[in-house]
Structures are given as structure tokens and as C-alpha cells.
N, C-alpha and C. Protein backbone atom coordinates (compact mmCIF):
# COMPACT_ATOMS: atom_id res chain seq x y z
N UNK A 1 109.48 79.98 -127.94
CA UNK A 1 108.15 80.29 -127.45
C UNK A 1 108.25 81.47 -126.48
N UNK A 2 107.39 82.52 -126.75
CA UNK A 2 107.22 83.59 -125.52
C UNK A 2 107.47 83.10 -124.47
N UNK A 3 107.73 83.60 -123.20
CA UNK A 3 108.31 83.30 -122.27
C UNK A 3 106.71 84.13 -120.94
N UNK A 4 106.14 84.52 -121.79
CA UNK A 4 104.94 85.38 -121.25
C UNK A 4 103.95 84.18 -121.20
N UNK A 5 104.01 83.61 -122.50
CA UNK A 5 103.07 82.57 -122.83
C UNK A 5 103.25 81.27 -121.81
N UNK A 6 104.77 80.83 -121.43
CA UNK A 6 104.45 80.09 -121.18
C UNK A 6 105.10 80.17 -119.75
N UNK A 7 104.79 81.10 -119.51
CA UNK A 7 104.21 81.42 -117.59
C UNK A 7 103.03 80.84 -117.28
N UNK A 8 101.61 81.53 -118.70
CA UNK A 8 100.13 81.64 -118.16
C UNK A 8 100.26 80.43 -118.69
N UNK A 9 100.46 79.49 -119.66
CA UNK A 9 100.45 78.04 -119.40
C UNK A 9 100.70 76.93 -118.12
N UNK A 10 102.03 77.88 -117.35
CA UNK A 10 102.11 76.92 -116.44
C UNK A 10 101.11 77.69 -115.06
N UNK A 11 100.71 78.62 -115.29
CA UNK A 11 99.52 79.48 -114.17
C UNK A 11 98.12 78.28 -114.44
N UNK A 12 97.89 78.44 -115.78
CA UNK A 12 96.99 77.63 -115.75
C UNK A 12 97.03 76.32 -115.39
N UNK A 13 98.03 75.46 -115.61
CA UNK A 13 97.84 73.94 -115.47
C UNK A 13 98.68 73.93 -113.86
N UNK A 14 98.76 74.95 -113.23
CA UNK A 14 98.77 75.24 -111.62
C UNK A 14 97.38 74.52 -110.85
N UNK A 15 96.54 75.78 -111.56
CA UNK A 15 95.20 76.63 -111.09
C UNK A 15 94.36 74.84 -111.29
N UNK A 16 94.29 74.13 -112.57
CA UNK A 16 94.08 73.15 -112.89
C UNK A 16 93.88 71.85 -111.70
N UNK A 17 95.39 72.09 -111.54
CA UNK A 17 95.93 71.02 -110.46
C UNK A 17 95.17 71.01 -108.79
N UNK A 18 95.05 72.75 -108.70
CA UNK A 18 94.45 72.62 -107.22
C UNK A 18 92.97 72.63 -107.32
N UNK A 19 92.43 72.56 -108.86
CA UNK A 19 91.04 72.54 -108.77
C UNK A 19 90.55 70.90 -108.67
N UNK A 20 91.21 69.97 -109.00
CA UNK A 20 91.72 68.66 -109.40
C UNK A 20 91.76 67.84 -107.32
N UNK A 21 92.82 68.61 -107.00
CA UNK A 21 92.95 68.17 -105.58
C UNK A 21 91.62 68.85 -104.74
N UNK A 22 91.04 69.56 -105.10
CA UNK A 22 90.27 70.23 -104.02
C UNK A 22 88.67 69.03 -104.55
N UNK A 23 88.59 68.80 -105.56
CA UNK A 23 87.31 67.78 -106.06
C UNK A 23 87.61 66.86 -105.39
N UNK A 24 88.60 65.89 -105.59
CA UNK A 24 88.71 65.15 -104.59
C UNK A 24 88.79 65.36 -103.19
N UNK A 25 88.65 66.43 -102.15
CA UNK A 25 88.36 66.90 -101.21
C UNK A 25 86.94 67.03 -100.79
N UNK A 26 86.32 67.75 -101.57
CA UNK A 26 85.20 67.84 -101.12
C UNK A 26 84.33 66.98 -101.25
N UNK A 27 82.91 66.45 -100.64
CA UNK A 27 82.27 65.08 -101.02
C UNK A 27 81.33 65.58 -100.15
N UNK A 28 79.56 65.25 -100.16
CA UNK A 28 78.26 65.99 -100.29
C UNK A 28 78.05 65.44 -99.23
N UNK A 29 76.88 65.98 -98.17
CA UNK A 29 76.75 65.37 -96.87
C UNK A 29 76.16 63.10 -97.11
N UNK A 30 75.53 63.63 -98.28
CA UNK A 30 74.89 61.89 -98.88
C UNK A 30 76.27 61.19 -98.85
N UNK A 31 77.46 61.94 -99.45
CA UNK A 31 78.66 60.65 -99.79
C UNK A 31 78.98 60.64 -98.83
N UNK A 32 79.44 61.37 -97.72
CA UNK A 32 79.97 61.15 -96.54
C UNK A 32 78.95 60.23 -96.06
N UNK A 33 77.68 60.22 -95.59
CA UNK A 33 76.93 59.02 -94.92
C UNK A 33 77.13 58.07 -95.29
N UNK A 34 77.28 57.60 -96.67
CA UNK A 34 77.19 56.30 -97.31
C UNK A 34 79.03 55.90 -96.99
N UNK A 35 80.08 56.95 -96.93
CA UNK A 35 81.16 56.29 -97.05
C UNK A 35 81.75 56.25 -95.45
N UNK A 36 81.12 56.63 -94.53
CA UNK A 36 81.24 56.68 -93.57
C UNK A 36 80.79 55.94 -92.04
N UNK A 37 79.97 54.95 -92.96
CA UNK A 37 78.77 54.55 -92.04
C UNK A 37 80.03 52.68 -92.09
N UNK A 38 80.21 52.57 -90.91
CA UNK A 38 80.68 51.16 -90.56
C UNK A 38 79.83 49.99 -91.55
N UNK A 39 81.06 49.65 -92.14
CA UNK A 39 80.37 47.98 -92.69
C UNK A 39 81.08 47.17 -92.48
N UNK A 40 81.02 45.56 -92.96
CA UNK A 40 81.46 44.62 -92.64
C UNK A 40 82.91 43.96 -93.53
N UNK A 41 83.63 43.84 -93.25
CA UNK A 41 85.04 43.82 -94.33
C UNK A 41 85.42 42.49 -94.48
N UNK A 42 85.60 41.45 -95.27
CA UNK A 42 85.84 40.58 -96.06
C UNK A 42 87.17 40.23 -95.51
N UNK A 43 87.20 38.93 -95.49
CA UNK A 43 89.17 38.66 -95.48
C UNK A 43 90.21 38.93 -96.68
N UNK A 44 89.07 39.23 -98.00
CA UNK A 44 89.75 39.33 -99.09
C UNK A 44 89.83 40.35 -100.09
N UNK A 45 90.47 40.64 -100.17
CA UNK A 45 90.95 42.16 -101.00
C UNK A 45 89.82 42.36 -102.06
N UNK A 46 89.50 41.34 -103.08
CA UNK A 46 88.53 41.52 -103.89
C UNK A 46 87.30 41.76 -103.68
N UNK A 47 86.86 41.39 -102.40
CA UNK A 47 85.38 41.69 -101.93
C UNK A 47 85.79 42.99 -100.75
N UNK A 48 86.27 43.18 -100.45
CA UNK A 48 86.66 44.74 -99.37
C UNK A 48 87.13 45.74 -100.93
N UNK A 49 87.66 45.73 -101.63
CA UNK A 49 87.53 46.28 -102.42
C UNK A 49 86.31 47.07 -103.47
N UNK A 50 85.09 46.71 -103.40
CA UNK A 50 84.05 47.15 -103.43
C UNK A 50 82.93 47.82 -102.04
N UNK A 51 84.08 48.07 -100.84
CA UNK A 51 83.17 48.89 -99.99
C UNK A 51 83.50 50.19 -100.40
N UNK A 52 82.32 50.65 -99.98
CA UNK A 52 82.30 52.19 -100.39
C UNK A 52 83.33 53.39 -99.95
N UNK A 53 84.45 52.61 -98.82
CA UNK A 53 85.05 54.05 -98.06
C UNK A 53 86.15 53.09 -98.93
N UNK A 54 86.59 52.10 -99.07
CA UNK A 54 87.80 51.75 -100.41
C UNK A 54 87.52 52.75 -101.44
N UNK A 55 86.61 52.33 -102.07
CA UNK A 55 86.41 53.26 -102.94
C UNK A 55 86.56 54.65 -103.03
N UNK A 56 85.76 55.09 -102.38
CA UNK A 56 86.35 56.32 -101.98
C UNK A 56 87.99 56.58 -102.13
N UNK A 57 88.45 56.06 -101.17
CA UNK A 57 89.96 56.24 -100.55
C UNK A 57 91.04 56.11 -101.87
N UNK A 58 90.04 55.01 -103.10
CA UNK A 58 90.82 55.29 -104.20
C UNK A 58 90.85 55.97 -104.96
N UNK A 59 89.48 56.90 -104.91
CA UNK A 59 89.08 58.11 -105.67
C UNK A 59 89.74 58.84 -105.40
N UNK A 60 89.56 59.38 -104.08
CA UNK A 60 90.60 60.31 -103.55
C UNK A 60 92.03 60.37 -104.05
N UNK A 61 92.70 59.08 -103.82
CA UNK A 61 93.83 59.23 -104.59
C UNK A 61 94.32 59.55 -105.73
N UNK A 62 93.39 58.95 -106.36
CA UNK A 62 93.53 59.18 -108.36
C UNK A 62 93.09 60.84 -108.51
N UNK A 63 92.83 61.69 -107.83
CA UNK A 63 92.40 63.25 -107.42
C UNK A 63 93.50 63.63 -106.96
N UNK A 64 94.54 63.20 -106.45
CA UNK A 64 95.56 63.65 -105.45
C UNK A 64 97.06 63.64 -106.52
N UNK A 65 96.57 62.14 -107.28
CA UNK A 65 98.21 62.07 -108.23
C UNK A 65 97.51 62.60 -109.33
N UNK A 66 96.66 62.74 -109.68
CA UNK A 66 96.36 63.64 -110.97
C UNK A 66 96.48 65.32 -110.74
N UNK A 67 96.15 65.73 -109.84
CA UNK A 67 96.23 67.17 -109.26
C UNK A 67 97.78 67.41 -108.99
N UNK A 68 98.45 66.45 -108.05
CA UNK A 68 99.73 66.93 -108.28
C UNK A 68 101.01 67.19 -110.08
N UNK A 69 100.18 66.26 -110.20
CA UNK A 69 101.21 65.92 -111.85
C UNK A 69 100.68 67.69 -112.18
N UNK A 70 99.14 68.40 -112.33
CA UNK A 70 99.14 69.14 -112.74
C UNK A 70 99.98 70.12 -112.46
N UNK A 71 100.14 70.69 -110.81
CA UNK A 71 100.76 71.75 -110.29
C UNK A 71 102.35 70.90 -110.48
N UNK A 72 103.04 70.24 -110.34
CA UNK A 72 104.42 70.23 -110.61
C UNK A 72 104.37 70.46 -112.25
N UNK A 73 103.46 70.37 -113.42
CA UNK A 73 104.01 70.61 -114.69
C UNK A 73 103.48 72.27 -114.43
N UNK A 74 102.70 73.09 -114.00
CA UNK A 74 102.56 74.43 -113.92
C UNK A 74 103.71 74.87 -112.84
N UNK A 75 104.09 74.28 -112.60
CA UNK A 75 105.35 75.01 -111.34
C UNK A 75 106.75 75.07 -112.53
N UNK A 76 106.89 73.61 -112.72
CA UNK A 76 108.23 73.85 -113.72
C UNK A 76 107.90 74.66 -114.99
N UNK A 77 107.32 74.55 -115.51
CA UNK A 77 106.74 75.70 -116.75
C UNK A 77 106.92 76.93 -115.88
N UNK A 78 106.42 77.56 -115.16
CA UNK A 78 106.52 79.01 -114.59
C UNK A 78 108.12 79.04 -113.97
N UNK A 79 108.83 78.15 -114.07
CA UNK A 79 110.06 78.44 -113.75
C UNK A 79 111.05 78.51 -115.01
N UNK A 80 110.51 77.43 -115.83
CA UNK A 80 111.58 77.55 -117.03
C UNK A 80 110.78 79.08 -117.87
N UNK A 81 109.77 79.40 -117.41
CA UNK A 81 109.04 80.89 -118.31
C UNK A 81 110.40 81.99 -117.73
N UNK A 82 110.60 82.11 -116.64
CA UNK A 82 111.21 82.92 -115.64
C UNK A 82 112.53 83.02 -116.14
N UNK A 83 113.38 81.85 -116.43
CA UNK A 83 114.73 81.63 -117.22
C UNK A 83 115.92 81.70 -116.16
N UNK A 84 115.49 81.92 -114.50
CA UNK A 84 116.24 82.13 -113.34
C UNK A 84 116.92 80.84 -112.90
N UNK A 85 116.43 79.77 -113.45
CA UNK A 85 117.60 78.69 -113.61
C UNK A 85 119.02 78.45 -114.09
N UNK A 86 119.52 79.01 -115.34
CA UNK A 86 120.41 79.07 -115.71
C UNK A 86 121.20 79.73 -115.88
């Protein structure tokens, strides 16, 4: 495979990755009120698990390991494109 080609493959699924982490970053002045506003927390995981800043906090995450997987497969692709490994 071109070695040109699969630079802008790993440029792209870079570019991907920080567009990925930055969604999960940003959140509208409405979500912040609603995920921000003190509520009442449960002794039990299954019912605290449906407050809104959990939620959140798991969104966020699933934004964070999905965005990274992208930029580490566009990082190693732009390195094996490069061939300065071996």
C-alpha cells in the first residue's frame, strides 16, 4: 500500500479521534443545568445510576475511549506510513 495513502489515513482517523474527544467535551448551557444542579443519590448503584451527572460522566467516557482508540490507530498508521521504525 502507498505509504502516502496511508499517512492521510492515519491523518484522518487522528483528526477523527480529536473530533470524538472534543464532543464529549463540549455540552450546551441546558445540559450543564440539568447535569449540574445537586440531586439526591440512592444507596444503590442501580438507582444513582440513572442521575443525570452519572450519566453524563459515562458519556463522557465512552467519548474519551472511543476518541483515544481513534488517535492511537491514526498515530501508529502515520508512523508505520513514515517506515522510521525499522
Amino acid at each position: 500500500m502507498d505509504t502516502n495513502l496511508i499517512d492521510l489515513i492515519g491523518l484522518v482517523f487522528a483528526l477523527i479521534g480529536a473530533i470524538v474527544l472534543a464532543c464529549g467535551l463540549i455540552i450546551s448551557r441546558k445540559q450543564a443545568l440539568r447535569v449540574g444542579v445537586a440531586r439526591y443519590a440512592d444507596d444503590s448503584d442501580e438507582q444513582n445510576i440513572c442521575l443525570p451527572h452519572v450519566r453524563d460522566e459515562l458519556r463522557e467516557s465512552r467519548f474519551s475511549l472511543t476518541g483515544l482508540v481513534f488517535l492511537i490507530i491514526g498515530f501508529l498508521l502515520q508512523i508505520v506510513a513514515r517506515g522510521d521504525f525499522l
